[in-house]
Protein backbone atom coordinates (compact mmCIF):
# COMPACT_ATOMS: atom_id res chain seq x y z
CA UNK A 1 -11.60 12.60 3.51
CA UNK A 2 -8.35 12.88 1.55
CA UNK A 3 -6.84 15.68 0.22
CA UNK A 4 -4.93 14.54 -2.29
CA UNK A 5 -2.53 16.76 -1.93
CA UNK A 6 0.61 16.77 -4.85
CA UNK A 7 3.47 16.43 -2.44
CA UNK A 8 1.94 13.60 -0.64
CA UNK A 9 1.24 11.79 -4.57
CA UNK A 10 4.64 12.82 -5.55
CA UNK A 11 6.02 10.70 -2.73
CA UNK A 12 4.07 7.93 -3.69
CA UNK A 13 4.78 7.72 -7.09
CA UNK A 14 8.50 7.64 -6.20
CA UNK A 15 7.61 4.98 -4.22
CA UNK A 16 6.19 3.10 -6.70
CA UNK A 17 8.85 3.99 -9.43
CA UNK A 18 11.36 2.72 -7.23
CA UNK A 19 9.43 -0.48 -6.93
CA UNK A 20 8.65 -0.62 -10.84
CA UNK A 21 12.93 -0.12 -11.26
CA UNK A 22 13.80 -3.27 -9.29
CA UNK A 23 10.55 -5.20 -11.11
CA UNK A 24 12.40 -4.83 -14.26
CA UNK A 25 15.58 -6.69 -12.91
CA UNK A 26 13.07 -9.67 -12.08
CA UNK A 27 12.61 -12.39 -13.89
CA UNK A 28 8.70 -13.42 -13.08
CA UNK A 29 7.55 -9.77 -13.36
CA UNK A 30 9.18 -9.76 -16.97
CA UNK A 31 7.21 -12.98 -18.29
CA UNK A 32 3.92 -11.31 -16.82
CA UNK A 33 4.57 -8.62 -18.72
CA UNK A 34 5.46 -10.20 -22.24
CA UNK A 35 2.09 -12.26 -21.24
CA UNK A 36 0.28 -9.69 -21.28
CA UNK A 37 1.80 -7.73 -24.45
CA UNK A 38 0.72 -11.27 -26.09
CA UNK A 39 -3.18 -10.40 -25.11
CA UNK A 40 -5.93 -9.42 -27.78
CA UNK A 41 -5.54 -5.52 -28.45
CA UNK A 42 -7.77 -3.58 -25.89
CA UNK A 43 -8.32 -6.40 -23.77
CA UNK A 44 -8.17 -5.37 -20.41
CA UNK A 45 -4.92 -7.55 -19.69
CA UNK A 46 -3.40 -5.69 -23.16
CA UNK A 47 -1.89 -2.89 -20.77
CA UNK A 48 1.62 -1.93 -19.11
CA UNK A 49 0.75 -3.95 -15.60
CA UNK A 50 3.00 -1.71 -13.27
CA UNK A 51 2.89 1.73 -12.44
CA UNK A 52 6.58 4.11 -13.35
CA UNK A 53 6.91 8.19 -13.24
CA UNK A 54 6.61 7.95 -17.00
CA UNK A 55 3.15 6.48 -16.98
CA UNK A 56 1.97 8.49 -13.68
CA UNK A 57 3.22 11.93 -14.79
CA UNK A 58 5.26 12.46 -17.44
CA UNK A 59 2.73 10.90 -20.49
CA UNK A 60 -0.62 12.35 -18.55
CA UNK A 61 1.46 15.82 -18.60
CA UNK A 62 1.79 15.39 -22.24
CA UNK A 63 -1.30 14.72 -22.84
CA UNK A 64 -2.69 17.54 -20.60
CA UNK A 65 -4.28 15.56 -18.24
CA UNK A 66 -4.74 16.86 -14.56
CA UNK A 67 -3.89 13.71 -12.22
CA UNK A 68 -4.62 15.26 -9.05
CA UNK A 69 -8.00 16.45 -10.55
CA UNK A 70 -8.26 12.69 -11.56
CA UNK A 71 -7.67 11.80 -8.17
CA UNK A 72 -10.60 13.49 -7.09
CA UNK A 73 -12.85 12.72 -9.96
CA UNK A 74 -11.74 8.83 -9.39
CA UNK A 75 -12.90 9.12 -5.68
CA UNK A 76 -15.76 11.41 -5.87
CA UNK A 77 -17.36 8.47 -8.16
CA UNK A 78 -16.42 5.22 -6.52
CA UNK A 79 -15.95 5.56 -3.22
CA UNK A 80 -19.15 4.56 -2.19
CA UNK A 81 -20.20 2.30 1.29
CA UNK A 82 -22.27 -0.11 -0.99
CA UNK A 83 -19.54 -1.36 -3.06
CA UNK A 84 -16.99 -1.91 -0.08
CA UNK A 85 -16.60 -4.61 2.12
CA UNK A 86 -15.55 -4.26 6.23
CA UNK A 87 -13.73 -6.84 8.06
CA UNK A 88 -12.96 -6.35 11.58
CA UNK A 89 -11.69 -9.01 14.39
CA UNK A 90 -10.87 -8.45 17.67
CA UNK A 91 -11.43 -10.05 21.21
CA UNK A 92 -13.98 -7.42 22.51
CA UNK A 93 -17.49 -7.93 22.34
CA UNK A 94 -19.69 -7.72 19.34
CA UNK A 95 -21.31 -4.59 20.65
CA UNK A 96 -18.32 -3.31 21.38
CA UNK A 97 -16.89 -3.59 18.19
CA UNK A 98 -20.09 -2.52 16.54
CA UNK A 99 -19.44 0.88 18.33
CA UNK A 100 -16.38 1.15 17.53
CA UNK A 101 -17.08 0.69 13.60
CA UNK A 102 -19.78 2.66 13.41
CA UNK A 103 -17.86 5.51 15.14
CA UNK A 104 -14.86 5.17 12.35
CA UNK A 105 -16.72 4.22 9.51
CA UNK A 106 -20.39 5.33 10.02
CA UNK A 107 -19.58 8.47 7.78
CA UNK A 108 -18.59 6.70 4.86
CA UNK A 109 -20.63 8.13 2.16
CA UNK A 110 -23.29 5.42 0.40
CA UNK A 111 -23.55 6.75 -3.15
CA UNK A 112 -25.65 3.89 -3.98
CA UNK A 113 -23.05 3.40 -7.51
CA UNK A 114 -23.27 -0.02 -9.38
CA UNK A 115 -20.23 -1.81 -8.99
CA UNK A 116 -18.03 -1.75 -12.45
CA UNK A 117 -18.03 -4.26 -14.29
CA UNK A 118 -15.06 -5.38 -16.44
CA UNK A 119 -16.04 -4.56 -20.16
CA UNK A 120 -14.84 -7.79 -21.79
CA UNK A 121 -15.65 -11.24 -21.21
CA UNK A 122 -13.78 -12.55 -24.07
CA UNK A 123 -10.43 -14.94 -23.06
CA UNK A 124 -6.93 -12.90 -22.77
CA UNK A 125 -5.81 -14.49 -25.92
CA UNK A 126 -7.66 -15.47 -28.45
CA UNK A 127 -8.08 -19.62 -28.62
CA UNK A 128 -7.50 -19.55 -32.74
CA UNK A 129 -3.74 -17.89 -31.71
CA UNK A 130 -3.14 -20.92 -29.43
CA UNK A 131 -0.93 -22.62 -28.93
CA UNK A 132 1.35 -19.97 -28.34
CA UNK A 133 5.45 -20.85 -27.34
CA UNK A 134 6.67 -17.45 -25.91
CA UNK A 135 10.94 -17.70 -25.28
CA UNK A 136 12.53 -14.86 -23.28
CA UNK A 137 16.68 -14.82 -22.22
CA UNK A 138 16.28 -14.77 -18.15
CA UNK A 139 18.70 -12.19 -16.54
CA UNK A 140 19.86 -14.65 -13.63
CA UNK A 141 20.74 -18.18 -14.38
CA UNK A 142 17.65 -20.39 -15.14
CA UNK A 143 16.34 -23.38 -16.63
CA UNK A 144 12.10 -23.27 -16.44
CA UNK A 145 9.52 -24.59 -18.62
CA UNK A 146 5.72 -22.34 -17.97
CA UNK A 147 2.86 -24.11 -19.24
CA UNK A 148 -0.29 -21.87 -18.56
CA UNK A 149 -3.93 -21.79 -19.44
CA UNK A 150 -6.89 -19.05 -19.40
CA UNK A 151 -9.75 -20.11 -17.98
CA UNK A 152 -12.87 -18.62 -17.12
CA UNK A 153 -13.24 -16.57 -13.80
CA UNK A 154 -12.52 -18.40 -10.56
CA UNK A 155 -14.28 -15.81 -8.31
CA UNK A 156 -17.53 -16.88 -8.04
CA UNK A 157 -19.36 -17.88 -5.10
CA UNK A 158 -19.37 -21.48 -6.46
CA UNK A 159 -16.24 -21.56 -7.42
CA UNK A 160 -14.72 -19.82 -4.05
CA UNK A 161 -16.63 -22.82 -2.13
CA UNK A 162 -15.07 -25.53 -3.84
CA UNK A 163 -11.63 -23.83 -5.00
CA UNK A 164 -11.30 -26.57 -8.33
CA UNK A 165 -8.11 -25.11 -9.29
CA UNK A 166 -6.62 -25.84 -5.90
CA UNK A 167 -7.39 -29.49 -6.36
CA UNK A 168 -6.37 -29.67 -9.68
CA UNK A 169 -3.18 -27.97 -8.89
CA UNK A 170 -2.39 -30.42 -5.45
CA UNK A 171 -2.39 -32.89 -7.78
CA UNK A 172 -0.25 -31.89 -10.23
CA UNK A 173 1.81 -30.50 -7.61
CA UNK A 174 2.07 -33.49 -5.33
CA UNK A 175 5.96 -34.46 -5.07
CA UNK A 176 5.22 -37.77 -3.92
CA UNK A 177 5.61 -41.60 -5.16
CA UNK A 178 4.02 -41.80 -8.62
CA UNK A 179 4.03 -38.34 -9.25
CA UNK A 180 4.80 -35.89 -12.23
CA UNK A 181 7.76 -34.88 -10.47
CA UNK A 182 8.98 -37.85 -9.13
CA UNK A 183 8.46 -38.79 -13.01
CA UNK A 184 10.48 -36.14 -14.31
CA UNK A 185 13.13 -36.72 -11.35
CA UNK A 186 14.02 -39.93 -12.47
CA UNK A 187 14.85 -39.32 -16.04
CA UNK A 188 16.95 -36.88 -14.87
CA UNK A 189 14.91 -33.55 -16.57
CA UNK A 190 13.52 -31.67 -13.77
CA UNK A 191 14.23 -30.49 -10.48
CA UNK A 192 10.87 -28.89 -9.25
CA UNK A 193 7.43 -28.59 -10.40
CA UNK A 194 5.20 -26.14 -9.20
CA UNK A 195 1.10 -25.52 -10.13
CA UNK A 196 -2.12 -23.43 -9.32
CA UNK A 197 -3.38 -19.96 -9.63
CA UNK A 198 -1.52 -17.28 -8.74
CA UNK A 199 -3.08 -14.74 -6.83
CA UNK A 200 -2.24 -11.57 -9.27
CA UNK A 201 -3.68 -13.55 -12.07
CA UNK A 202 -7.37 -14.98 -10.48
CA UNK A 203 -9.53 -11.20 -11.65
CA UNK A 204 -13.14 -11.13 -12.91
CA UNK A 205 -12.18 -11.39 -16.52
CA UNK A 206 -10.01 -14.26 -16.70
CA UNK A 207 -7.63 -16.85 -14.70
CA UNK A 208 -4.63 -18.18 -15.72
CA UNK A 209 -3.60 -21.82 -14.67
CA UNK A 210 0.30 -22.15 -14.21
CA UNK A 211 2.40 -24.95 -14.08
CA UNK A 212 6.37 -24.16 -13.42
CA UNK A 213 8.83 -26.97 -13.67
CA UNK A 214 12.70 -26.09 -12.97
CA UNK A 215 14.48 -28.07 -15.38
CA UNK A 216 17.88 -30.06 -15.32
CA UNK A 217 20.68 -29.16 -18.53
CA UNK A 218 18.97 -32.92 -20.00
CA UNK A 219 15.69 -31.16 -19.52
CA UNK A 220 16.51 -28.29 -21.49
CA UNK A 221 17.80 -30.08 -24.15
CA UNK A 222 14.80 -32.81 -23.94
């Protein structure tokens, strides 16, 4: 039952300003972004992917929009029993820890709501835009080449059970004898290679397949 009270959102969204301030100053978080400014207009990966004061207050002040109200309107529709999920472990006894949920959780309302769906099934990026060579000036010193690909949602049940994107990416990944890296080492161009899903870019829309390779001065210039 949360009040939403102002104060206690104020504090958070200094929280997560202060957190959006030292995002800028890093590298990874600045690619994901220019990713994602790359995306089809009105995509749902099209969008500023971190929270700041400007974007929690200050624009839905201009635009007259109540957030606290939005709060409540946000959790007076979706917070619903049937679209949650409970996990619980501990070494008492089933019954005893079927008490104990049932006496912290029994009053969660069940609005019976259909879970939302995301509204577009269509890739990130448009295939007829691709390829696509994106080059950004790193703030600290670095030398990496970021291949990526969309594919389609990894979050099935099928998918989940078999995890293809792990095996793909152990074996593009391995470091051992006959390897891409062990390749790359020996002409002198790379350093480290990296590859696999991420897990802020796996979502029921899209995900993207990374592989990372920390280049040598030859491998820049190769």
């Amino acid at each position: 039952c949360p009040l939403f009270k102002w104060d206690g959102s104020r504090r958070e969204v200094r929280a997560i300003d202060s957190e959006f301030q030292q995002a800028q100053q890093n590298d990874a978080c600045r690619v994901e972004q220019l990713i994602a400014h790359m995306s089809t207009p009105d995509h749902p990966y099209d969008r500023f992917g971190w929270g700041n004061k400007r974007s929690l207050v200050d624009l839905p002040k201009a635009a007259g929009t109540d957030v606290r109200a939005a709060l409540n309107s946000f959790h007076g529709r979706f917070y619903s029993a049937n679209i949650m999920s409970l996990v619980v472990v501990g070494k008492e006894s089933l019954d005893t820890l079927q008490r104990w949920i049932s006496d912290s959780f029994g009053e969660t309302p069940n609005r019976q709501i259909e879970r939302p769906l995301v509204p577009s099934s269509a890739p990130p990026i448009e295939p007829s835009r691709l390829p696509m060579r994106l080059t950004a000036q790193p703030l600290e010193q670095s030398r990496q080449l970021g291949l990526g690909w969309y594919l389609p949602p990894q979050i099935s049940r099928d998918h989940v059970r078999c995890k293809p994107c792990d095996v793909v990416g152990h074996l593009v990944g391995h470091e051992g004898a006959g390897s891409i890296l062990a390749y790359l080492k020996r002409r002198g161009l790379a350093t480290e290679l990296y590859a696999g899903l991420e897990e802020g870019d796996s979502t029921a829309t899209a995900a993207l397949f990374r592989v990372g390779v920390e280049l040598t001065t030859a491998g820049v210039g190769a």
